[in-house]
Protein backbone atom coordinates (compact mmCIF):
# COMPACT_ATOMS: atom_id res chain seq x y z
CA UNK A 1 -11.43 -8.63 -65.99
CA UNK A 2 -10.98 -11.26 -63.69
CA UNK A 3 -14.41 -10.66 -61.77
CA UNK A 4 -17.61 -9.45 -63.17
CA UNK A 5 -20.78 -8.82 -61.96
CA UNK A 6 -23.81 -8.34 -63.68
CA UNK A 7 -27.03 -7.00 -62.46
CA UNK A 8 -27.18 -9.19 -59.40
CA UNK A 9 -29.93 -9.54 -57.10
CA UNK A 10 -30.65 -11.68 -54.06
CA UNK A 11 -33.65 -11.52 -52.05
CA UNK A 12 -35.00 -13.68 -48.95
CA UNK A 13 -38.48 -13.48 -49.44
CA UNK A 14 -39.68 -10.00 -49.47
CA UNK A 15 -36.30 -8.77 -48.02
CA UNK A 16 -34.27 -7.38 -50.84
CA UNK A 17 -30.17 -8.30 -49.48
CA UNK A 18 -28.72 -7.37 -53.13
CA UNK A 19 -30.27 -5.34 -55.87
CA UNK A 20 -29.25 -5.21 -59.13
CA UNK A 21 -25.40 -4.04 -58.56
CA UNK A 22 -22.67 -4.13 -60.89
CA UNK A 23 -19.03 -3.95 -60.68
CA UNK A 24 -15.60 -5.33 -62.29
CA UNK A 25 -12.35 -5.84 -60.70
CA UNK A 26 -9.18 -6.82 -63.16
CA UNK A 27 -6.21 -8.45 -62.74
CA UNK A 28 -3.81 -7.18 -59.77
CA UNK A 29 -6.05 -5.14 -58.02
CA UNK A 30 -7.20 -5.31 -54.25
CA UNK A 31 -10.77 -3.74 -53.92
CA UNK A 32 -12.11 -3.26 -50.30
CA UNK A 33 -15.57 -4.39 -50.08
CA UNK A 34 -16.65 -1.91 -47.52
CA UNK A 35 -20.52 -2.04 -46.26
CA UNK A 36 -22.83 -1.73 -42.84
CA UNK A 37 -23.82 -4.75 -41.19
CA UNK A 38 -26.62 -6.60 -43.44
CA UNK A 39 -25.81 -4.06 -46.67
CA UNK A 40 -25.00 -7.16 -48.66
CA UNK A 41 -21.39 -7.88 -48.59
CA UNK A 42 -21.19 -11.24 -47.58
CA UNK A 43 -24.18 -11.94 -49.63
CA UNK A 44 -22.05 -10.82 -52.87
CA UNK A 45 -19.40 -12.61 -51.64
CA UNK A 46 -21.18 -16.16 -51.21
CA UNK A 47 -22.67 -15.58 -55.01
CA UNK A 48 -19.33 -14.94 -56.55
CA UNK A 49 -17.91 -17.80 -55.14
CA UNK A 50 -20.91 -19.68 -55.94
CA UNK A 51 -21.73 -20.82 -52.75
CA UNK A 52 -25.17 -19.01 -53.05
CA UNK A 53 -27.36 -18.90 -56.05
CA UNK A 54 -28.63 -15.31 -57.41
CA UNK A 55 -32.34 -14.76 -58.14
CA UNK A 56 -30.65 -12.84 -61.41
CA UNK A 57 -27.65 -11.31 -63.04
CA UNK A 58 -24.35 -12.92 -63.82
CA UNK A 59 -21.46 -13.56 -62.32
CA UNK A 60 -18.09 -14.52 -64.51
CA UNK A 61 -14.87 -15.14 -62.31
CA UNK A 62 -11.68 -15.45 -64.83
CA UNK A 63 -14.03 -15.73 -67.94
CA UNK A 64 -15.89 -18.55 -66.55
CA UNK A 65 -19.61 -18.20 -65.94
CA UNK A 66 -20.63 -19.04 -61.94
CA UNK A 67 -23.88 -20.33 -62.45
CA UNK A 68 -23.23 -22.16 -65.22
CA UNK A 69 -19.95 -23.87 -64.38
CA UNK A 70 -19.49 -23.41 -60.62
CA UNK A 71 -17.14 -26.39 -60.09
CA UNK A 72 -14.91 -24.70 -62.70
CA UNK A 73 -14.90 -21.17 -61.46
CA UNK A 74 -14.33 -22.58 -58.04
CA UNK A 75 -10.94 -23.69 -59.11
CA UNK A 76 -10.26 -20.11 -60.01
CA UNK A 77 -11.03 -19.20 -56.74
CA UNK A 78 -9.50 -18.80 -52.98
CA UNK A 79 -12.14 -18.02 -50.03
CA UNK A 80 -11.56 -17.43 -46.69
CA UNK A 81 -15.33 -16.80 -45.64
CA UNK A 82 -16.15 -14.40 -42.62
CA UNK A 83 -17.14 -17.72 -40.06
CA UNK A 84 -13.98 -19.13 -41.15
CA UNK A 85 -14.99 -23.41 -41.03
CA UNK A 86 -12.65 -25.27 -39.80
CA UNK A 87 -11.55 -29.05 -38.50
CA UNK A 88 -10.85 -28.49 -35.31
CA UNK A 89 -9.46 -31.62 -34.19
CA UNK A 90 -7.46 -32.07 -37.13
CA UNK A 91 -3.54 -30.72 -37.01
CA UNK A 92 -2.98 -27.78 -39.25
CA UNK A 93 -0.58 -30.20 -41.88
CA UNK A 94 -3.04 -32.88 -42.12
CA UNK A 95 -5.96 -30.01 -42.40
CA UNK A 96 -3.86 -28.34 -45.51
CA UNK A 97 -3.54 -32.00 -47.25
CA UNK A 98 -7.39 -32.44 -46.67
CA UNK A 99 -8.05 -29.15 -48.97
CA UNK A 100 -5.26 -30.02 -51.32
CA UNK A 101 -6.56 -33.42 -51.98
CA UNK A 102 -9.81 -31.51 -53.11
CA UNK A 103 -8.56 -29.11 -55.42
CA UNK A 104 -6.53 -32.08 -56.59
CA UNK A 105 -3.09 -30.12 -55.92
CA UNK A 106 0.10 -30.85 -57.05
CA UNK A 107 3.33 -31.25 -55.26
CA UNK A 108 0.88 -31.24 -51.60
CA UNK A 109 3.68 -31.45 -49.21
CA UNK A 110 5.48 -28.66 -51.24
CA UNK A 111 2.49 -26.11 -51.14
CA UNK A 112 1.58 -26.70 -47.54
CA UNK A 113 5.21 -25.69 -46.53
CA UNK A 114 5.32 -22.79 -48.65
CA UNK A 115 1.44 -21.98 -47.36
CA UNK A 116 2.54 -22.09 -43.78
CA UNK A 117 5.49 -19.85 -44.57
CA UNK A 118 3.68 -17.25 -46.39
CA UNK A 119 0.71 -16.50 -43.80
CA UNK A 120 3.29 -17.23 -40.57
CA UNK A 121 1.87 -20.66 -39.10
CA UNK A 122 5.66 -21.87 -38.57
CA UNK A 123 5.36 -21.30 -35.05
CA UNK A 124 1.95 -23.31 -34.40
CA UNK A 125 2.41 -25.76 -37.24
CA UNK A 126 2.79 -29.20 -34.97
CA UNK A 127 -0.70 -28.19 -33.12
CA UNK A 128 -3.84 -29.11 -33.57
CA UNK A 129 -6.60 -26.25 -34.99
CA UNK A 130 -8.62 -26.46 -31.51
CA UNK A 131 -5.40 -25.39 -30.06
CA UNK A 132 -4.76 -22.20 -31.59
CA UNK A 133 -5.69 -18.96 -30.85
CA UNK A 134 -8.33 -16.93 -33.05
CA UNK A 135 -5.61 -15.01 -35.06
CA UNK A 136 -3.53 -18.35 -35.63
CA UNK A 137 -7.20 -19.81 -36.67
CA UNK A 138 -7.21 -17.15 -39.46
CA UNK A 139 -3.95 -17.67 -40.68
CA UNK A 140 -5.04 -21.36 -41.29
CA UNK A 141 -8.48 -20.33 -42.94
CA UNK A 142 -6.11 -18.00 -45.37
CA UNK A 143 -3.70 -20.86 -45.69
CA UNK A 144 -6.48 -22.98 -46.95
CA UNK A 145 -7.92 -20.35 -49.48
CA UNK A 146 -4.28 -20.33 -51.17
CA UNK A 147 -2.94 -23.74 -51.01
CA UNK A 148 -4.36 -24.53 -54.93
CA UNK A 149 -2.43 -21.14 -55.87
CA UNK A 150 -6.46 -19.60 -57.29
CA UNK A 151 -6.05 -16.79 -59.42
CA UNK A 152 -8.41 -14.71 -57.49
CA UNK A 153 -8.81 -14.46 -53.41
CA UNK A 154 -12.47 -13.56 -51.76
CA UNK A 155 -11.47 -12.34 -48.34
CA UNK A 156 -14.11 -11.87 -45.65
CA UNK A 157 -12.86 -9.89 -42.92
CA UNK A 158 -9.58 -11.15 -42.98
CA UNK A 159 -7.87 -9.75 -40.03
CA UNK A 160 -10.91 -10.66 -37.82
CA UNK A 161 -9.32 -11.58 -34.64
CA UNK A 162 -5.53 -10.48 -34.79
CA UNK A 163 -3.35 -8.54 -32.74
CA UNK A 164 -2.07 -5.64 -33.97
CA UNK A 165 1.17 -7.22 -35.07
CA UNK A 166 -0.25 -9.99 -36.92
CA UNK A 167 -2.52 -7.47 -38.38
CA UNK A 168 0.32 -5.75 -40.02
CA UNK A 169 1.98 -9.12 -40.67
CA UNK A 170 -1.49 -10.17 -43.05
CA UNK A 171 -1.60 -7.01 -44.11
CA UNK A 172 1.81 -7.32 -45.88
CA UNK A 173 1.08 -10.91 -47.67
CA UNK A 174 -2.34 -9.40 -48.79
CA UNK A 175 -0.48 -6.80 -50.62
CA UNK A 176 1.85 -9.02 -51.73
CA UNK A 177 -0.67 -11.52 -53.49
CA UNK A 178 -2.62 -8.45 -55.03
CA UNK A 179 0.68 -8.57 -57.33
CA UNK A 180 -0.25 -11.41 -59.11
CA UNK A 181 -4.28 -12.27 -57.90
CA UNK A 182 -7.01 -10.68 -58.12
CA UNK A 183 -8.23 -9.88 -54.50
CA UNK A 184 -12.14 -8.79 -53.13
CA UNK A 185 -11.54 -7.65 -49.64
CA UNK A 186 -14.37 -7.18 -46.86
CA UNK A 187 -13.80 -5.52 -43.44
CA UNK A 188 -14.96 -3.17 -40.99
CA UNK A 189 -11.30 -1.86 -39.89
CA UNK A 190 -11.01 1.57 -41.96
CA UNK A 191 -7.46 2.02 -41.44
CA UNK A 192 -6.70 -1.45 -43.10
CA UNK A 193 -8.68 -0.92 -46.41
CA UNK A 194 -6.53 2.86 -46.34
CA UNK A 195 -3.21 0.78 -46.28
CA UNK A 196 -4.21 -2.47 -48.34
CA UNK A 197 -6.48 -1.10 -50.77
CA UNK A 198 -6.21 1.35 -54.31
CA UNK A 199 -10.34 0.86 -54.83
CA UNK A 200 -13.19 1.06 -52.49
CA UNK A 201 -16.87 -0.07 -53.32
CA UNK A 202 -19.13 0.75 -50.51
CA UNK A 203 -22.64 -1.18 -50.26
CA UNK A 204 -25.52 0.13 -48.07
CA UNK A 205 -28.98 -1.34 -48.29
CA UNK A 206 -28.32 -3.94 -51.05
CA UNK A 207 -27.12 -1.14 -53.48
CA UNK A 208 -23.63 0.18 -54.80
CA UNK A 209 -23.38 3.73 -53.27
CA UNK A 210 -19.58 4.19 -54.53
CA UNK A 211 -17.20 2.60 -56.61
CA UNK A 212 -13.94 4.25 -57.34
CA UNK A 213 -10.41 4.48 -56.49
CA UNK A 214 -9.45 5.50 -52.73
CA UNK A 215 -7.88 9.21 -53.65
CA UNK A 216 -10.48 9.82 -56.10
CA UNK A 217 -13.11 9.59 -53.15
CA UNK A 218 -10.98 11.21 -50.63
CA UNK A 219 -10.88 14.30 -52.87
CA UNK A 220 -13.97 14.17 -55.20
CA UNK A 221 -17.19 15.33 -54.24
CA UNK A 222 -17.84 12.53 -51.33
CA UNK A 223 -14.20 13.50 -49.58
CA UNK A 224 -13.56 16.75 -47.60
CA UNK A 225 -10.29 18.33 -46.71
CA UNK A 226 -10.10 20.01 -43.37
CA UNK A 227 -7.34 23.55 -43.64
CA UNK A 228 -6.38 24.50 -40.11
CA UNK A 229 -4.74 28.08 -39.72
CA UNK A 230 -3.06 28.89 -36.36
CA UNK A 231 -2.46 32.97 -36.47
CA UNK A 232 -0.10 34.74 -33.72
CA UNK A 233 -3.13 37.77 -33.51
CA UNK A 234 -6.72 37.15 -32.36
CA UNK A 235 -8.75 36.51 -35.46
CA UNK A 236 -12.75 38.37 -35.66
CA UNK A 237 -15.18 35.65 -37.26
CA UNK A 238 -15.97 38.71 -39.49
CA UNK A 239 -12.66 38.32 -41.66
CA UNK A 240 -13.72 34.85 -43.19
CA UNK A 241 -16.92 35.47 -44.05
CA UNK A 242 -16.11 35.95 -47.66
CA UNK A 243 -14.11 32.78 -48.40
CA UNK A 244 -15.38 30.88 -51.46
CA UNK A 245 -15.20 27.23 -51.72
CA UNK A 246 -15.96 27.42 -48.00
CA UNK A 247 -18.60 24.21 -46.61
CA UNK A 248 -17.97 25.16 -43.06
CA UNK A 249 -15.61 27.11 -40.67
CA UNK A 250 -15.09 26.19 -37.18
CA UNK A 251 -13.17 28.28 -34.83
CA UNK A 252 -11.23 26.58 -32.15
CA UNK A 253 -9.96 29.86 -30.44
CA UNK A 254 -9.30 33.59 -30.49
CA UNK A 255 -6.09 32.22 -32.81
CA UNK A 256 -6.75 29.20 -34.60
CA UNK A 257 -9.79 27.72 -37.22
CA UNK A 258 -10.60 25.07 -39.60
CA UNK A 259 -12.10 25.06 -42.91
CA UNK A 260 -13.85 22.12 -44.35
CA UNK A 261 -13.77 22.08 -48.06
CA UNK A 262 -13.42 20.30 -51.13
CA UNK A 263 -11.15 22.96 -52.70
CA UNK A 264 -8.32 23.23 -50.49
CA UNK A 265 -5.80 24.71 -52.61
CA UNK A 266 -7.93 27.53 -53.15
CA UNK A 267 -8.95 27.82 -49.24
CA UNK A 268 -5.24 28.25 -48.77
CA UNK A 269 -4.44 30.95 -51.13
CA UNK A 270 -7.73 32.67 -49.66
CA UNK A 271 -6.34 32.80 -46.43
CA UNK A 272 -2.78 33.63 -47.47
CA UNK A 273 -4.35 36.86 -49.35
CA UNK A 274 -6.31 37.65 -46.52
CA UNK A 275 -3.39 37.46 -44.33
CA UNK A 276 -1.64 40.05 -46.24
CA UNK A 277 -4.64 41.97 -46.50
CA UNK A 278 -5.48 42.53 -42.62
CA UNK A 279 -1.74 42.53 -41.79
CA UNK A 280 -1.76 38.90 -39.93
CA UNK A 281 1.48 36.13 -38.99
CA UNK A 282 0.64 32.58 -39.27
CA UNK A 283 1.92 30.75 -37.33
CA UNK A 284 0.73 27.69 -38.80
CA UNK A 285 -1.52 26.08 -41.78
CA UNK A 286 -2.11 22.51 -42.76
CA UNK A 287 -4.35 20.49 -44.80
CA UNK A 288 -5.87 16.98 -44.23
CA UNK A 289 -8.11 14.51 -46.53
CA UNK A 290 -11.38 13.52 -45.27
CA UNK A 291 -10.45 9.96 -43.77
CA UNK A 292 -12.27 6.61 -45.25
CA UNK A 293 -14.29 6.51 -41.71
CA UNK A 294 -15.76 9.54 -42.48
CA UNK A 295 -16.64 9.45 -45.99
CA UNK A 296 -18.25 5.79 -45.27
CA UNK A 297 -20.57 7.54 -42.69
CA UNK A 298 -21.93 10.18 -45.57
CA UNK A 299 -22.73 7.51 -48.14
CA UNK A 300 -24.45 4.88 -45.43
CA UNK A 301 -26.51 6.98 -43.47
């Protein structure tokens, strides 16, 4: 495993911000970090880079014990934190060198043009940092995390600040890096974690509340599926009282309905045997997953 954590707990005075969570992500995977505001994310963040100290647990990054041998584990590590620090005055080459020359890089000029390349600063690379926009700002923070090539990537709302092309653009070297690194990924934008990530660990309150792969939650327990039937004759409320596997029906009109379930297949061949039963045409039937938005709303309220 390339990150593990260990019964960690952080607390500011009596205020609890982590409490005793555990978790492991290997080699290759992109986990989305997902979380209300003050759950705890960035909190677990700052202690796995070891930026922040734990009151207990353990954290091991790559083998390597955080508390213990920070410096080292650091090395291991790229981290583009949520406030995103920058030089502002300096130009985005001479900003790139500056981190370099602190992870003691190799080859500097090299990585900083391969850097700019891979996150799309080519455009914006002869300005200085005050001079570029929030989303160009980003690409340099990201730029930064992966100019000593670290074998695992901390990402704190990544695409804060982007348009929606550059969002897609990000989105695309993310999943390209998960290839090879290691990735922990925190934001707020739904949709994004559905197209970057496999796994989803969702923090409310300091605690883990889910930790699994993204189709397992979308169709497990804490993931509906909405079936919508569209009949060509007015359907009575009367005919569906007998579905099983049924959570909830809602009728739109005289001719159409949706189901909320988590057994969908078996919704479906309900309502195809009822069909044949009372002599009705549909028209139309269809079955959607319970979206990420909505299955972050049941665990965090």
């Amino acid at each position: 495993m390339s990150i593990i954590v260990t019964n960690l707990s952080k607390s500011y005075g009596l205020q609890k911000a982590v409490n005793n969570i555990n978790f492991s992500i290997k080699k290759g995977e992109i986990a989305g970090f997902l979380g209300p505001n003050g759950a705890g994310k960035s909190t677990t963040m700052k202690m796995i880079t070891g930026f922040l100290s734990s009151n207990s647990g353990n954290i091991e990054v790559c083998g390597i014990p955080v508390a213990a041998n920070d410096v080292q584990a650091k090395r291991k590590i790229g981290y583009l934190p949520e406030s995103n620090p920058l030089y502002f005055d300096m130009y985005i080459r001479e900003y790139l060198s500056f981190v370099a020359q602190v992870y003691k890089v190799k080859n500097t000029k090299q990585k900083i043009e391969e850097v700019i390349q891979l996150v799309g600063l080519t455009k914006e690379v002869n300005k200085k940092i005050i001079q570029l926009s929030k989303g160009y700002k980003q690409r340099v923070g990201l730029a930064a995390a992966l100019i000593h090539d670290p074998e695992v990537l901390i990402l704190d709302e990544p695409t804060s600040g982007l348009d929606p092309n550059q969002i897609i653009e990000i989105r695309d070297v993310i999943k390209k890096l998960g290839e090879q690194k290691t990735i922990l990924f925190s934001s707020h934008i739904m949709q994004e974690v559905e197209a970057i990530c496999d796994r989803v660990i969702i923090i409310n309150k300091g605690q883990i509340v889910a930790d699994d792969l993204l189709n397992n939650l979308q169709n497990g327990k804490a993931g509906m599926h909405f079936v919508s039937v569209v009949f060509k004759e007015k359907v009575n409320k009367d005919m569906f009282g007998n579905l099983i596997d049924c959570n909830q029906i809602v009728f739109q009109n005289e001719h159409s309905f949706t189901v909320q379930t988590i057994h969908p297949e078996s919704i479906r061949k309900q309502i195809m045997q009822m069909s044949l039963d009372k002599e009705l045409n549909i028209i139309s039937m269809n079955s959607e997953r319970q979206q990420l938005e909505e299955i972050f709303k049941s665990l965090t309220n």
